[in-house]
C-alpha atoms as a PDB file:
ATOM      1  CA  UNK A   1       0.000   0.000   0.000  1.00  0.00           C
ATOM      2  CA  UNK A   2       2.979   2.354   0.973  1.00  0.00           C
ATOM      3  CA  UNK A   3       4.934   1.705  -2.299  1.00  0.00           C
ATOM      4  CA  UNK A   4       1.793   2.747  -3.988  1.00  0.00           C
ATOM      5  CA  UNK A   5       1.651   6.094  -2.924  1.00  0.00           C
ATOM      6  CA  UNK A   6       4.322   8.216  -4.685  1.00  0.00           C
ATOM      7  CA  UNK A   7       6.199  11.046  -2.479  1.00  0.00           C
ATOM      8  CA  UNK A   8       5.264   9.446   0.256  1.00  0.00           C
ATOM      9  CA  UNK A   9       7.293   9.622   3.793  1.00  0.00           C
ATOM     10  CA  UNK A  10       6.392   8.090   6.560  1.00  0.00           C
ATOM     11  CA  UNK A  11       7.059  10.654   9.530  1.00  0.00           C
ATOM     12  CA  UNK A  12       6.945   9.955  13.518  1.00  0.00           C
ATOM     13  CA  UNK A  13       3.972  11.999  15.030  1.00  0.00           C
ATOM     14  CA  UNK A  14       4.035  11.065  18.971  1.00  0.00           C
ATOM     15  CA  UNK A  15       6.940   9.091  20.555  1.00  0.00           C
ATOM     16  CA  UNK A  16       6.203   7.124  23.534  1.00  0.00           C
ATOM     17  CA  UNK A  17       7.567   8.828  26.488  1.00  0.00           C
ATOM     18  CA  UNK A  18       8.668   5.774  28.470  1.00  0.00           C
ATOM     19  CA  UNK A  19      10.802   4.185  25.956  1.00  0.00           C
ATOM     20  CA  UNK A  20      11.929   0.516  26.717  1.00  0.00           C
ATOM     21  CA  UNK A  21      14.617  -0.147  28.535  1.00  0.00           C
ATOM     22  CA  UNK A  22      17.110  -3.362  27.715  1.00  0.00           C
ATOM     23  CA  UNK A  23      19.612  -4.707  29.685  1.00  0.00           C
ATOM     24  CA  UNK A  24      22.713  -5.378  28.729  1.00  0.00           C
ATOM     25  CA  UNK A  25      22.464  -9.083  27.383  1.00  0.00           C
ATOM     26  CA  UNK A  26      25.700 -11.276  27.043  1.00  0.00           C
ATOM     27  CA  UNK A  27      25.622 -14.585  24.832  1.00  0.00           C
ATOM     28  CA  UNK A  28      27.890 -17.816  25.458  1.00  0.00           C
ATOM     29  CA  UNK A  29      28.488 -20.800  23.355  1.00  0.00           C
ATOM     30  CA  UNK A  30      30.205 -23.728  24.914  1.00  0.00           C
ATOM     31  CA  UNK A  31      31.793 -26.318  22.738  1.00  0.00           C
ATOM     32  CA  UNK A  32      31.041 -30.346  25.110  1.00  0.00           C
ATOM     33  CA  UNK A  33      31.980 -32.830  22.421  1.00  0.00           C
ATOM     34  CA  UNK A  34      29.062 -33.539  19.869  1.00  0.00           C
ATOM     35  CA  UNK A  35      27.268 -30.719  21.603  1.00  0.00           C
ATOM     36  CA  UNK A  36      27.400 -27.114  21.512  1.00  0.00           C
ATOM     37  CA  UNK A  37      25.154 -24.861  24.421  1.00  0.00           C
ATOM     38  CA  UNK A  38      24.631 -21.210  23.595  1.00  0.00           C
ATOM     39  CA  UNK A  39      23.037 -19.775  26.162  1.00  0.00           C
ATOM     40  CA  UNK A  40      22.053 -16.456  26.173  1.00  0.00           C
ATOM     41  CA  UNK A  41      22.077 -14.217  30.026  1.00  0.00           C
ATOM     42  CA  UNK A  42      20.721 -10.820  30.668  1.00  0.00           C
ATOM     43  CA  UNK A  43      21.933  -8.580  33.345  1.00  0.00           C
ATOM     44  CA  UNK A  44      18.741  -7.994  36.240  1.00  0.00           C
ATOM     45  CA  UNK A  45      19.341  -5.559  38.937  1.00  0.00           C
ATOM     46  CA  UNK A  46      17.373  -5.553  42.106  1.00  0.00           C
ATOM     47  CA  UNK A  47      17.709  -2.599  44.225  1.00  0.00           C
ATOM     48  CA  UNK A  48      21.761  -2.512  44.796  1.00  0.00           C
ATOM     49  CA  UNK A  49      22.442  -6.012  43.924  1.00  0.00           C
ATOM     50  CA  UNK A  50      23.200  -6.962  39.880  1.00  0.00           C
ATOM     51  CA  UNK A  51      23.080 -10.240  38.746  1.00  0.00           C
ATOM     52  CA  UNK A  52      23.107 -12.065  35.406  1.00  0.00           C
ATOM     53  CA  UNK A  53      20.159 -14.288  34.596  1.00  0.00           C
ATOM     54  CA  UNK A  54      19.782 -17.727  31.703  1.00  0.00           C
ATOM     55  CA  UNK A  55      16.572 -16.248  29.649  1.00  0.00           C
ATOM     56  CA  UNK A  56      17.177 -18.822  26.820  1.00  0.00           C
ATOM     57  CA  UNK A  57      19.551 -21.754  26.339  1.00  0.00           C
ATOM     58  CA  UNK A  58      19.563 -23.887  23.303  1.00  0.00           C
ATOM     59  CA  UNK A  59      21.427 -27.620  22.804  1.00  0.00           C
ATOM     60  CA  UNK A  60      22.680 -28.330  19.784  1.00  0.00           C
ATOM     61  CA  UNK A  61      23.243 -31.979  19.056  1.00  0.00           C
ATOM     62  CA  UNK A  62      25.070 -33.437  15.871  1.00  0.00           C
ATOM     63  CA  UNK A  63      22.312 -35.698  13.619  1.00  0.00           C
ATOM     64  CA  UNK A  64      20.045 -32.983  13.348  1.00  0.00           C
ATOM     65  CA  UNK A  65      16.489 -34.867  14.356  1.00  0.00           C
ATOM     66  CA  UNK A  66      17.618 -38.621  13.946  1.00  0.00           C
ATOM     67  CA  UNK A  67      19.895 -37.839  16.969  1.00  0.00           C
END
């Protein structure tokens, strides 16, 4: 619908005033024979205390789905 409009710029009228906030995320991939676990951590803090937390780990196993 856009592309049929010629001249056309889409422009930002209101911007939300609380804008997300990410954590700093760090990502690890660990090499256990046949296996490889990336694992991906994101940094929570709570009050004074920082600490990183697993939000999503993945196992990769040689084979594919016949493993």
């Amino acid at each position: 619908m856009l592309g049929i409009i010629v001249g056309y710029a889409p422009k930002i009228v209101w911007r939300n005033p609380n804008p997300i906030r990410r954590h700093p995320r760090r990502r690890t991939c660990e090499w256990t024979g046949e296996r490889v676990l990336y694992v991906l951590e994101e940094f929570i803090q709570d009050e004074n205390v920082g600490h990183w937390m697993t939000i999503s780990d993945l196992e990769v196993v040689a084979g594919g789905r016949a493993a």
